[in-house]
Each structure stands twice: as C-alpha cells, then as structure tokens.
C-alpha atoms as a PDB file:
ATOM      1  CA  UNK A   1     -48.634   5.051  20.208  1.00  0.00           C
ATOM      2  CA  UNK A   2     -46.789   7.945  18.088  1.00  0.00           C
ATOM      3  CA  UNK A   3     -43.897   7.891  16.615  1.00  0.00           C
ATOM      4  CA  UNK A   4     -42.656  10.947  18.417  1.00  0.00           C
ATOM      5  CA  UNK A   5     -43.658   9.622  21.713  1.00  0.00           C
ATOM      6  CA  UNK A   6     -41.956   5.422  20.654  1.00  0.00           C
ATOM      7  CA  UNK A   7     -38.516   7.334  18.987  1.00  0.00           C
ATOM      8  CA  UNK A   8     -38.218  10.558  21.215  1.00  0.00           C
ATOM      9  CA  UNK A   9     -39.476  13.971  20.463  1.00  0.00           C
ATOM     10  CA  UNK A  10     -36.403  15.688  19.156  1.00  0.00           C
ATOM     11  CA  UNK A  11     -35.525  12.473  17.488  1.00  0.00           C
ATOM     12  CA  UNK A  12     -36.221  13.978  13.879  1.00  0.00           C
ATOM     13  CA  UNK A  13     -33.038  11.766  12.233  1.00  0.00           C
ATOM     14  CA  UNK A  14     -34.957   8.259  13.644  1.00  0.00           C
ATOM     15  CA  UNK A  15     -37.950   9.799  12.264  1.00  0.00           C
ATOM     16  CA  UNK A  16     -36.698  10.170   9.148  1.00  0.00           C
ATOM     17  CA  UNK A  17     -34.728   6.792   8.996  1.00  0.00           C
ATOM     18  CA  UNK A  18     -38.085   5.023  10.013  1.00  0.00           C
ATOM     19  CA  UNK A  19     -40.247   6.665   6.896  1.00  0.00           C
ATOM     20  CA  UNK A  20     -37.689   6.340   4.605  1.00  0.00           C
ATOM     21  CA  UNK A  21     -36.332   2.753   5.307  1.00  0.00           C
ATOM     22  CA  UNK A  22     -38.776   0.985   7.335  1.00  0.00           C
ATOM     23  CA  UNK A  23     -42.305   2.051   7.264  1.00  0.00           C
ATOM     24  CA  UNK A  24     -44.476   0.088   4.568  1.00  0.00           C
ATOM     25  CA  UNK A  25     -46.308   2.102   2.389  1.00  0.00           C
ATOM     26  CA  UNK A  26     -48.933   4.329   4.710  1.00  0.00           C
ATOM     27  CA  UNK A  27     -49.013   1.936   7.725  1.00  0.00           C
ATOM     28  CA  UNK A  28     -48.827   3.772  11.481  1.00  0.00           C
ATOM     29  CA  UNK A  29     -46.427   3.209  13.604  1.00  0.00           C
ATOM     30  CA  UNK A  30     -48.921   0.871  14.968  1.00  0.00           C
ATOM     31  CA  UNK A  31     -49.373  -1.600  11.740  1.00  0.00           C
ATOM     32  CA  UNK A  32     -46.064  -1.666  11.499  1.00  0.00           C
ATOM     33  CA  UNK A  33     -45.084  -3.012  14.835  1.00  0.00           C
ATOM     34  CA  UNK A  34     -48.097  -5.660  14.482  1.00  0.00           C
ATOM     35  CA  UNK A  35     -46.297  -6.714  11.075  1.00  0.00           C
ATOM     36  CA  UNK A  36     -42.489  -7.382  12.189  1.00  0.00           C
ATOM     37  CA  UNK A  37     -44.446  -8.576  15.308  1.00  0.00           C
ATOM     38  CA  UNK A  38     -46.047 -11.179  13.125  1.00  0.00           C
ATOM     39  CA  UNK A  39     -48.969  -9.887  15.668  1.00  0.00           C
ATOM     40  CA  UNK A  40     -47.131 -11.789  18.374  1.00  0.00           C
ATOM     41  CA  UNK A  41     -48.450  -9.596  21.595  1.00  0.00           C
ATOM     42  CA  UNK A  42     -45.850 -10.475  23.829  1.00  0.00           C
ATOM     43  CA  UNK A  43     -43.447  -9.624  21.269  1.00  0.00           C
ATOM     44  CA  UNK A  44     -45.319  -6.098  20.252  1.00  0.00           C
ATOM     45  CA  UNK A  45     -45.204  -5.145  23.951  1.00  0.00           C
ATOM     46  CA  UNK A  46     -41.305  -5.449  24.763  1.00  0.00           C
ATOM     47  CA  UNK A  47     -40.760  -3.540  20.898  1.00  0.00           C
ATOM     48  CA  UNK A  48     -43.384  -1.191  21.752  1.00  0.00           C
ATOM     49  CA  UNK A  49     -41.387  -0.691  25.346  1.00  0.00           C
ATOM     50  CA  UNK A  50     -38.288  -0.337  23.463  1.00  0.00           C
ATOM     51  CA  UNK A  51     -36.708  -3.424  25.001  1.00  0.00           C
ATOM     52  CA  UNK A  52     -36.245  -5.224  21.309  1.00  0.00           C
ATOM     53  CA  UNK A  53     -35.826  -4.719  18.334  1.00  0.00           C
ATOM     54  CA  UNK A  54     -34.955  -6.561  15.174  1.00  0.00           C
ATOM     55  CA  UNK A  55     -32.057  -5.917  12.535  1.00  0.00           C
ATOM     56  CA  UNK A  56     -33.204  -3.235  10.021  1.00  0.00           C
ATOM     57  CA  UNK A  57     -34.214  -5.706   6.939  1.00  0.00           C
ATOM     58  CA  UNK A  58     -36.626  -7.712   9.108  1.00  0.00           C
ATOM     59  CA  UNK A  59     -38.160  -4.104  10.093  1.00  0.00           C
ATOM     60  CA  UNK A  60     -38.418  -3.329   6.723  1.00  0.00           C
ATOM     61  CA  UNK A  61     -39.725  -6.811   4.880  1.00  0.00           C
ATOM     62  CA  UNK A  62     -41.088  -8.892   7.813  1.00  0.00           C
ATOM     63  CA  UNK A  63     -45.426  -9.456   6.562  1.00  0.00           C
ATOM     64  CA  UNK A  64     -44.631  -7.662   3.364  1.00  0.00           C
ATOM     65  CA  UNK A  65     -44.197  -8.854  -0.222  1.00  0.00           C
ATOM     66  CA  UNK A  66     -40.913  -7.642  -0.506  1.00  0.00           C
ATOM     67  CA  UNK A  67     -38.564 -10.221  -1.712  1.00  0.00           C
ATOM     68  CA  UNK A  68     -35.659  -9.295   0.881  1.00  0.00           C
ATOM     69  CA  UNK A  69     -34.038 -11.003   3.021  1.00  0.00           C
ATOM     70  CA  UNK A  70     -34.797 -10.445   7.211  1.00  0.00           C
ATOM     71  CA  UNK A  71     -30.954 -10.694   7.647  1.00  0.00           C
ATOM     72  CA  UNK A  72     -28.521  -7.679   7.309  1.00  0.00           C
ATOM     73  CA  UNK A  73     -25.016  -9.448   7.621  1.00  0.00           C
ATOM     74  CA  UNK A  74     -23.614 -12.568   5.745  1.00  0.00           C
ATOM     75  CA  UNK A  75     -19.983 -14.289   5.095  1.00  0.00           C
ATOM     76  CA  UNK A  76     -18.476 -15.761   1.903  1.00  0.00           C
ATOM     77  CA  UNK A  77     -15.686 -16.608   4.778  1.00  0.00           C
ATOM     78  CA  UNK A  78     -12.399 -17.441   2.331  1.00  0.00           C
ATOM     79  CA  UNK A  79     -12.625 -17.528  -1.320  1.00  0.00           C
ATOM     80  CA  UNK A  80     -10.892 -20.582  -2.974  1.00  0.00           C
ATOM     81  CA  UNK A  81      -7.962 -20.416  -4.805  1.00  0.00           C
ATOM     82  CA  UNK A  82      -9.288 -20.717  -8.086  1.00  0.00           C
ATOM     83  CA  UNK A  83     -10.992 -18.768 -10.654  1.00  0.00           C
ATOM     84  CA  UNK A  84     -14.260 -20.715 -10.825  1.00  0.00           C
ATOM     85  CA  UNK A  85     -14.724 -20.751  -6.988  1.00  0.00           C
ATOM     86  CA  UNK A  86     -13.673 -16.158  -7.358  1.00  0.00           C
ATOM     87  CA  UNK A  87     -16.566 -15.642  -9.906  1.00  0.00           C
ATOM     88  CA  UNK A  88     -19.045 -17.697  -7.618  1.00  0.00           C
ATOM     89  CA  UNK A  89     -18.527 -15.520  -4.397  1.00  0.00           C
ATOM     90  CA  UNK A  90     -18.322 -12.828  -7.053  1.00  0.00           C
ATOM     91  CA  UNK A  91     -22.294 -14.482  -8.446  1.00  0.00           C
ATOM     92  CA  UNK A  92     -23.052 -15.234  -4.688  1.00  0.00           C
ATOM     93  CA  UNK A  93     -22.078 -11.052  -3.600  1.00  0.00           C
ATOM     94  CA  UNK A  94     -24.224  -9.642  -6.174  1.00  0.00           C
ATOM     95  CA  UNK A  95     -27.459 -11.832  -5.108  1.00  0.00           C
ATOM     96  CA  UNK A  96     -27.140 -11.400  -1.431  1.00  0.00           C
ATOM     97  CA  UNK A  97     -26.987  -7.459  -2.485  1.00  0.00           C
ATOM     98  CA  UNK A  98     -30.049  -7.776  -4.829  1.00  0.00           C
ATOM     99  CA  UNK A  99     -31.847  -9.498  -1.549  1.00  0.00           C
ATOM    100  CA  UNK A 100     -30.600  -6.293   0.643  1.00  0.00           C
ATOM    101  CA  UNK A 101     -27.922  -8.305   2.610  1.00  0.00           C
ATOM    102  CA  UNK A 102     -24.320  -7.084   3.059  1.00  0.00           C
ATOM    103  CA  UNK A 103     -21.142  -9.775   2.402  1.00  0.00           C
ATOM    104  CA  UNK A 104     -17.798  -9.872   4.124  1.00  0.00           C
ATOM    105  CA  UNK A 105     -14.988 -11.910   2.140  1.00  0.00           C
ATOM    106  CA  UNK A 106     -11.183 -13.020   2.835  1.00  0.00           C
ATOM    107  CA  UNK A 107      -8.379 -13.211   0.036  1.00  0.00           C
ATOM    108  CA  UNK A 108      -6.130 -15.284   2.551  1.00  0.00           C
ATOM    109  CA  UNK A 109      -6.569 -18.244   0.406  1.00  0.00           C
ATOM    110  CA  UNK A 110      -5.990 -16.854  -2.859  1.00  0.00           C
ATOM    111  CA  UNK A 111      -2.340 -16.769  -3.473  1.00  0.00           C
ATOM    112  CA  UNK A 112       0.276 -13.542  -4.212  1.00  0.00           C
ATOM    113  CA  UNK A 113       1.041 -11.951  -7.152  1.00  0.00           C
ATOM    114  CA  UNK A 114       3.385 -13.844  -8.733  1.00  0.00           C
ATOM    115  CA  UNK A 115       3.088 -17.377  -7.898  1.00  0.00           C
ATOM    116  CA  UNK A 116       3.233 -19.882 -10.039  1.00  0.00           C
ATOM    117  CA  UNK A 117       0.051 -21.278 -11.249  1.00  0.00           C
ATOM    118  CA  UNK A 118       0.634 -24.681 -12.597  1.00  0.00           C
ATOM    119  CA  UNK A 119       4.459 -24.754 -14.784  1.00  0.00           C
ATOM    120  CA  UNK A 120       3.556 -21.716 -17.230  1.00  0.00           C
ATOM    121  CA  UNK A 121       2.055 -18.700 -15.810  1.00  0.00           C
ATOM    122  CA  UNK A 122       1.968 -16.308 -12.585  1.00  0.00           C
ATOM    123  CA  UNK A 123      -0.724 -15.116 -10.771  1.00  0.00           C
ATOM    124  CA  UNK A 124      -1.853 -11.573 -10.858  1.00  0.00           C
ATOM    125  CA  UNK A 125      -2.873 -11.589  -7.121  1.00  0.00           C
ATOM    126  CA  UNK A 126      -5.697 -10.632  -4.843  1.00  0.00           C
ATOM    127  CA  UNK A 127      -5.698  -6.679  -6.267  1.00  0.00           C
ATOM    128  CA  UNK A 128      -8.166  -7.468  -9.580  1.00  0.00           C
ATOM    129  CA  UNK A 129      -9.861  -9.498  -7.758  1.00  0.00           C
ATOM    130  CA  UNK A 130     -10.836  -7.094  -5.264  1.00  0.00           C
ATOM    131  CA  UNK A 131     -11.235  -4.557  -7.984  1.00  0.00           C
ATOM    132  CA  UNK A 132     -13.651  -6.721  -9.370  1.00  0.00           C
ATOM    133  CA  UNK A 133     -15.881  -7.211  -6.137  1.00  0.00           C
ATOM    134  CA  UNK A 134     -15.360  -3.271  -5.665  1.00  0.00           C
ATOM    135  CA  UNK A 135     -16.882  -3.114  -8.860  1.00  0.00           C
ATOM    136  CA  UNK A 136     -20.222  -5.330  -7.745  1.00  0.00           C
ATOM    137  CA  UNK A 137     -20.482  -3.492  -4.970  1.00  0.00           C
ATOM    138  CA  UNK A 138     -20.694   0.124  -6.565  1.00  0.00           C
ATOM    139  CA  UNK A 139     -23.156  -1.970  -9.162  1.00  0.00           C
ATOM    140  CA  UNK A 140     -25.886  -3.952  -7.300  1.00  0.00           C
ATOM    141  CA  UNK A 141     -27.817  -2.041  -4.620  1.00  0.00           C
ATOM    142  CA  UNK A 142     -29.138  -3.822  -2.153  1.00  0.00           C
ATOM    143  CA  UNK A 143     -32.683  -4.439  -3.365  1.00  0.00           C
ATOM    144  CA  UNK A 144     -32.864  -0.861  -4.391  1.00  0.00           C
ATOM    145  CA  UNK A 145     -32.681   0.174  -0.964  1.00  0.00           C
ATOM    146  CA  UNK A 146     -29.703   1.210  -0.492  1.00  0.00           C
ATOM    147  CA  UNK A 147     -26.083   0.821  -1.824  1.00  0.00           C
ATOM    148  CA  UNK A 148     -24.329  -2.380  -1.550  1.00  0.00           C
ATOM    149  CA  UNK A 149     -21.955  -3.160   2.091  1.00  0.00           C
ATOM    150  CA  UNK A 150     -19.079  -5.193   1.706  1.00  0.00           C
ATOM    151  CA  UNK A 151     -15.742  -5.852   3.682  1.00  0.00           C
ATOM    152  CA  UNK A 152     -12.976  -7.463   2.515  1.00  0.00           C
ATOM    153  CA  UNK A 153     -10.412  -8.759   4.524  1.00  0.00           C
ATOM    154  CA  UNK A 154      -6.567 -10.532   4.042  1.00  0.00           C
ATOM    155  CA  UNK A 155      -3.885 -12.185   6.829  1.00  0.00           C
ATOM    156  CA  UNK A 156      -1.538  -9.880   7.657  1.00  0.00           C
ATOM    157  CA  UNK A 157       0.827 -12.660   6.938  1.00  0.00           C
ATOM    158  CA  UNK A 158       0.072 -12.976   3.086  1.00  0.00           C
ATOM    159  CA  UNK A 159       2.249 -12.039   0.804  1.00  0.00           C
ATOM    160  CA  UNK A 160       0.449  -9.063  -0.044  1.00  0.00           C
ATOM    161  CA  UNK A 161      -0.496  -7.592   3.102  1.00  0.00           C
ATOM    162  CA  UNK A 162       1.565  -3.957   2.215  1.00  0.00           C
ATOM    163  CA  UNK A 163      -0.424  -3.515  -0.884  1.00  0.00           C
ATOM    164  CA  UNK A 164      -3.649  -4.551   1.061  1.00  0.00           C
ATOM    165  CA  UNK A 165      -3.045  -2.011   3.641  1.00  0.00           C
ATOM    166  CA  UNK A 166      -1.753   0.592   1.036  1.00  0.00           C
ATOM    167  CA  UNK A 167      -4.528   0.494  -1.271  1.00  0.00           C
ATOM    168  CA  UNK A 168      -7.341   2.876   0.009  1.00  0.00           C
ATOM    169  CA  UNK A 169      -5.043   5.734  -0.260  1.00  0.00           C
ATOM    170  CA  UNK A 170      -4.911   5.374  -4.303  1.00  0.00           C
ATOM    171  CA  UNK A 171      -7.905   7.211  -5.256  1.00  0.00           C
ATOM    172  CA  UNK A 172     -10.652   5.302  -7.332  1.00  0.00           C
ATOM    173  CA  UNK A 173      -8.774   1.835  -6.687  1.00  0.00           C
ATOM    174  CA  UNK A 174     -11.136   0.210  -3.844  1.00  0.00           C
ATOM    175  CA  UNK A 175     -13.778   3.087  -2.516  1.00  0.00           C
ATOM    176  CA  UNK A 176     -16.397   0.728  -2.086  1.00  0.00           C
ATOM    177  CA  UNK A 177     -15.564  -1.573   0.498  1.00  0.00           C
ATOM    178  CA  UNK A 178     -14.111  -1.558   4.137  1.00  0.00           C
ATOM    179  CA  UNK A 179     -10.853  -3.286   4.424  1.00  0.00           C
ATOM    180  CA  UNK A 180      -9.594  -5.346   7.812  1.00  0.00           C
ATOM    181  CA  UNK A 181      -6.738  -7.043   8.405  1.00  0.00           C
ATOM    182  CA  UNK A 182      -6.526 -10.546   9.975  1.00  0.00           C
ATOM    183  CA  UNK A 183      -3.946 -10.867  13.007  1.00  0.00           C
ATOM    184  CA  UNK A 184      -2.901 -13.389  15.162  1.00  0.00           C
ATOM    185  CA  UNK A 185      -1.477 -13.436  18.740  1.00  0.00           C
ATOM    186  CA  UNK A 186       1.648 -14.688  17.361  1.00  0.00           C
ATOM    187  CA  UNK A 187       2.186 -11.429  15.315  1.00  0.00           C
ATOM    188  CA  UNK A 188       0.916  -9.340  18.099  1.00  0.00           C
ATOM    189  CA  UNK A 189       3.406 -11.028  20.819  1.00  0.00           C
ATOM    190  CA  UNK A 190       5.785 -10.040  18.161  1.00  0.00           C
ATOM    191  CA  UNK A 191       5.090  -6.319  17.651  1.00  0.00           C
ATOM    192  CA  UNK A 192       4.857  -6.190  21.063  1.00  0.00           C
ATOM    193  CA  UNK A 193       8.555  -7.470  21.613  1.00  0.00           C
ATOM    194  CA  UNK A 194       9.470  -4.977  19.583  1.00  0.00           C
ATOM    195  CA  UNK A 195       8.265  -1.790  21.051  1.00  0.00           C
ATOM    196  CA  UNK A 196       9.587  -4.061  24.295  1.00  0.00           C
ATOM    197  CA  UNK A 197      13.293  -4.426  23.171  1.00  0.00           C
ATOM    198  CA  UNK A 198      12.985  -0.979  20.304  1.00  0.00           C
ATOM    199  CA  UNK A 199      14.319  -4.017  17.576  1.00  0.00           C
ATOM    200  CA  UNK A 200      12.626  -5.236  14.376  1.00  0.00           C
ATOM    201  CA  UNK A 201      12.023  -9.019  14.604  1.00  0.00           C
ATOM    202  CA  UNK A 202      11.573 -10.650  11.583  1.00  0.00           C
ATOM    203  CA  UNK A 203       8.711 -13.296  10.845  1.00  0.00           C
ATOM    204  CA  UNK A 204       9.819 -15.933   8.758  1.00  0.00           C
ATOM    205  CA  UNK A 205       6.500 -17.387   6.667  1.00  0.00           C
ATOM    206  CA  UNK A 206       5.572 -20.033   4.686  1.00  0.00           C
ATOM    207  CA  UNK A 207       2.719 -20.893   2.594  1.00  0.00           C
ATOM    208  CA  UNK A 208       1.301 -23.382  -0.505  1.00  0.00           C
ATOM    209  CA  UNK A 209      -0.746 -22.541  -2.628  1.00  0.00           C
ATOM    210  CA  UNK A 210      -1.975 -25.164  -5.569  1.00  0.00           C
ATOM    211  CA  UNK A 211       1.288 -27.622  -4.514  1.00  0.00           C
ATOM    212  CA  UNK A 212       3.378 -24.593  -4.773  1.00  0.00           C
ATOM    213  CA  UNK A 213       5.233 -23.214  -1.723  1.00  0.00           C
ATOM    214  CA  UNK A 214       6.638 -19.979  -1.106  1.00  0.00           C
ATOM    215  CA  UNK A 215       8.951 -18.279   1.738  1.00  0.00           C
ATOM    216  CA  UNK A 216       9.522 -14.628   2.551  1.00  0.00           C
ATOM    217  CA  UNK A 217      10.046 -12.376   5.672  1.00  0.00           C
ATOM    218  CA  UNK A 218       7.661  -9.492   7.001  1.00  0.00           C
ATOM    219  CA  UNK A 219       8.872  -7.428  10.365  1.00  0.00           C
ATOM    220  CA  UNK A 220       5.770  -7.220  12.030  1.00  0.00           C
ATOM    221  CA  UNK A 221       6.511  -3.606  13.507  1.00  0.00           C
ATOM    222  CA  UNK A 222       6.817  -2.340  10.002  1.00  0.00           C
ATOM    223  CA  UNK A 223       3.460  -3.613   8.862  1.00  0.00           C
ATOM    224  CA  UNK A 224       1.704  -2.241  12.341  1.00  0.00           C
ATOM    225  CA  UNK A 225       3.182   0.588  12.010  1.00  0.00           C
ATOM    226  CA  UNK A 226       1.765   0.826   8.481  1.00  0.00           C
ATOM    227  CA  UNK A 227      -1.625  -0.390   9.224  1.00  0.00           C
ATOM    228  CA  UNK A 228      -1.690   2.573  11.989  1.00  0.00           C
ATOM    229  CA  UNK A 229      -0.957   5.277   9.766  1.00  0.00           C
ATOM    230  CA  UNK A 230      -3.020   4.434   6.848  1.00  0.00           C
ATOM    231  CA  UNK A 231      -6.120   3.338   9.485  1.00  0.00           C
ATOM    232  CA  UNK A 232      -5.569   7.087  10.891  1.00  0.00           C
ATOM    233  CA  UNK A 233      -5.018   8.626   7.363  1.00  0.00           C
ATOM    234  CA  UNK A 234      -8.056   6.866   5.062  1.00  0.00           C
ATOM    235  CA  UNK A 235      -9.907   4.878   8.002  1.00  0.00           C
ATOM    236  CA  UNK A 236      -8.567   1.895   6.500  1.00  0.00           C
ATOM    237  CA  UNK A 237      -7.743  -0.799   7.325  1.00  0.00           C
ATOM    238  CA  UNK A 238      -9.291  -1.938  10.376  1.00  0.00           C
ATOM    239  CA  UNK A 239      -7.854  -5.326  12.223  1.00  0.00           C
ATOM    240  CA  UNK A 240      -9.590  -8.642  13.387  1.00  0.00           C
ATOM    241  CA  UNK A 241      -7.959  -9.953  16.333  1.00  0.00           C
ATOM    242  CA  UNK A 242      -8.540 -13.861  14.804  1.00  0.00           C
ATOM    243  CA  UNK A 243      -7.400 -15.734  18.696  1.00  0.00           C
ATOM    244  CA  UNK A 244     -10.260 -13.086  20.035  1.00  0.00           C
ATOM    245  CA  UNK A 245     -13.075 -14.067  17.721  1.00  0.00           C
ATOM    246  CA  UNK A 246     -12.595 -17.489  16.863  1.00  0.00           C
ATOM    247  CA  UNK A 247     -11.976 -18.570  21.282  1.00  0.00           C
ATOM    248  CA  UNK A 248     -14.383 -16.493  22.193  1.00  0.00           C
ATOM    249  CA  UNK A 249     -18.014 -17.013  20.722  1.00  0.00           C
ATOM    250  CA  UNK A 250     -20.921 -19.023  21.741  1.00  0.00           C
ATOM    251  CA  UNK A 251     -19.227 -22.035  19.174  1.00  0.00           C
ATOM    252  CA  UNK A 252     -15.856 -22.090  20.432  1.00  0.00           C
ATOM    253  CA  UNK A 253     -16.267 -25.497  21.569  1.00  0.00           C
ATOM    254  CA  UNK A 254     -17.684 -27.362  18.343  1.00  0.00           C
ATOM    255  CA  UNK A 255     -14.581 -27.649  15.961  1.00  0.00           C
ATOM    256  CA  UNK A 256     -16.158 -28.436  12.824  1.00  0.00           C
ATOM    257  CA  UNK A 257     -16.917 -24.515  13.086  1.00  0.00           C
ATOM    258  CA  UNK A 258     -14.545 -21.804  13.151  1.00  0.00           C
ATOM    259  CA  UNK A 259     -15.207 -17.863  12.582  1.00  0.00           C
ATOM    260  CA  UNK A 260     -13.329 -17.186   8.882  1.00  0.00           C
ATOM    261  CA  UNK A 261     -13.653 -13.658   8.765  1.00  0.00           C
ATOM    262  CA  UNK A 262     -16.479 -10.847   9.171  1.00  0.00           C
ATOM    263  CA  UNK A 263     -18.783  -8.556   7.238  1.00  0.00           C
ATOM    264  CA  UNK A 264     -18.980  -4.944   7.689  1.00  0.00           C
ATOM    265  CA  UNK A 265     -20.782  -5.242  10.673  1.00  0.00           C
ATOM    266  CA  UNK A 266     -19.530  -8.396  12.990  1.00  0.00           C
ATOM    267  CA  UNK A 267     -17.908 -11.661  12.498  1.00  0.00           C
ATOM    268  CA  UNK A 268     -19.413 -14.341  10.702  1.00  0.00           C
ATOM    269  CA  UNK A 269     -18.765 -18.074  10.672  1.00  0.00           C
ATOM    270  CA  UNK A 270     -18.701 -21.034   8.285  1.00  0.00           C
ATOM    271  CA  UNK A 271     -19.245 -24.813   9.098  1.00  0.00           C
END
C-alpha cells in the first residue's frame, strides 16, 4: 500500500509527521507496518485498515535498535515532602525524557512557602522546585526526538494555589510545562453556591506537613474566578476534576490504587 493511499491524499502534514517521526531509516510504508506489527498478520491487517494504531513511540522504536521506550505518557504521581525524594523525581524526569517518554508530577505534598521545616528554618515552597523541573524539561529532549513534555499539577486547596495559577503569566518563570489544577467536588459544590446565592463562602483548610500543621482560608469563587481568567489569558492552568478521574476508571474498585494526578496527555495512576 502507499502512503498517500493508507494517510489520505491531501494529507501532506501526516505525511510529513510519518517521515520525520516514525519511519525507520528507508523502510516503505510496508516494512514499517510489518515492524510495529512484530509481523503479526492479524494485527498488520486492522493497522493497515486503519482500525488501530499504536501510541507514537511504539511506531517509532517497536523492531528497531532504538533504546526508547514504546510508551508516550508516565506519572511521578506526588512528590514527597523532602528534598531527597524532589531530586529523585527530578533524576527519574530527566531519564524518562532521555527514553522519549513524557512525566506528569503533583506538588500537593510538598508543603507552602513558609512552613516550618523542623524548629529553625522555613520552606521556600513549591515555586524553585518547579523552576527546577522547568529547567529539565527545556534540558533533556526526549531521546533527541523531540523536546521534553511535562505537566505539573497542585490542589487547589494548597497553600499556594494563587501563585500556581498566577505563574505562567510572568514571562521566562515556567514556559516549559503545562500546569493543571486539582479540584474536588467539595470546592466545586462550593463555587457553585456561590454563583447560586452571588456570596463568597469561605473554605476553611487544614494541612500537616512534617508534624507541622497549618490553617488558612481560600474563597473558592475567587480562586475560580482566577483560574478562568489566567486559563483564557496564557492557556494555563487547566483543572482535573479529582471525584471524576479517580470514581471513574477501569480501577475504581481496587483501593490499593488511586489516580494521583496526570501527564500532559491523560491521567495516570500509582499503586
């Protein structure tokens, strides 16, 4: 078969994307469906008839000698609290780049700037951190085929939600990464009263972190309203509806494994 015939005639962008990306060295269209095949001819036959089709990194190093991965999407779910555990998703990011994979992270765990760490110092919060993994990302390529994908994602009940949802719009800062915000039907129910009853409820929250506890408010209309306009003025952030994902997935029922957060193309899960 042709390419032009398998992708579409005027389809000169797939054609393009398959030679570029895909396509090992000088094969035809027709070694390289045998390959990702693994010369499986019930398998050729429904690609060939366009009714399957793998994720692109198993297109491009299924049969070859390439030393990438054959998945596109993977999940450091949360990083500990704790610099050791930070500089091994930060070790664990950069390989899964370097085997072409893309790497979704949350910084719910990781406590606010200004917490106390132990009796004698503060944290600096989530914001070098995420600097930091910005900076991997813009670094490592993924296997020299293309740039590095990452997504980065926070509860919109931490501390530090405002300056989560604020900081695409500072130019430079984090430009390297898509941003989502985790949220719950318990803050939903309450932005939703408040567009209901045109009032600002206030969320009362508290958290530990390392034995410490905090408390402080958010008003949940305030920070939707934020997310909104910076989503509509920078494309970021984006939201994860947590209730949606975690009930509703073909491991809902085993509790020893629950959906953490997602990469920058669907949700992923830890056990």
């Amino acid at each position: 078969m042709e390419l032009k015939k398998w992708l579409g005639e005027d389809n000169e962008l797939g054609m393009d994307i398959w030679k570029s990306k895909y396509k090992n060295g000088d094969e035809n269209l027709t070694q390289w469906i045998e390959r990702v095949s693994g010369s499986d001819e019930e398998l050729s036959k429904i690609i060939t008839d366009g009714e399957f089709l793998f994720g692109g990194r198993a297109l491009s190093n299924r049969g070859t000698d390439n030393k990438g991965s054959y998945f596109n999407c993977y999940s450091e779910g949360y990083i500990g609290d704790s610099l050791d555990e930070i500089l091994e998703v930060n070790s664990n990011i950069a390989k899964t780049f370097k085997a072409q994979g893309g790497e979704g992270v949350s910084f719910t765990k990781i406590r606010p700037k200004g917490t106390k760490i132990g009796n004698s110092y503060k944290s600096d919060g989530i914001i070098p951190f995420m600097r930091m993994l910005n900076e991997t990302t813009r670094t490592i390529s993924q296997g020299g085929s293309r740039k590095g994908a990452l997504m980065m994602s926070l509860d919109i009940t931490h501390k530090e939600a405002e300056d989560f949802i604020k900081v695409k719009a500072i130019e430079g800062e984090i430009d390297k990464a898509n941003l989502s915000l985790e949220v719950d039907d318990e803050f939903m129910n309450m932005v939703k009263k408040s567009y209901a009853d045109n009032k600002e409820y206030v969320m009362h929250v508290k958290k530990s972190y390392g034995g410490n506890e905090i408390e402080y408010d958010i008003v949940p209309i305030k920070l939707f309203r934020m997310m909104a306009m910076y989503g509509w003025n920078f494309a970021d952030p984006a939201i994860l509806y947590t209730n949606e994902f975690r009930n509703y997935n073909l491991m809902e029922f085993i509790d020893e494994y629950q959906i953490e957060t997602s990469n920058p193309c669907k949700p992923n899960c830890k056990a």
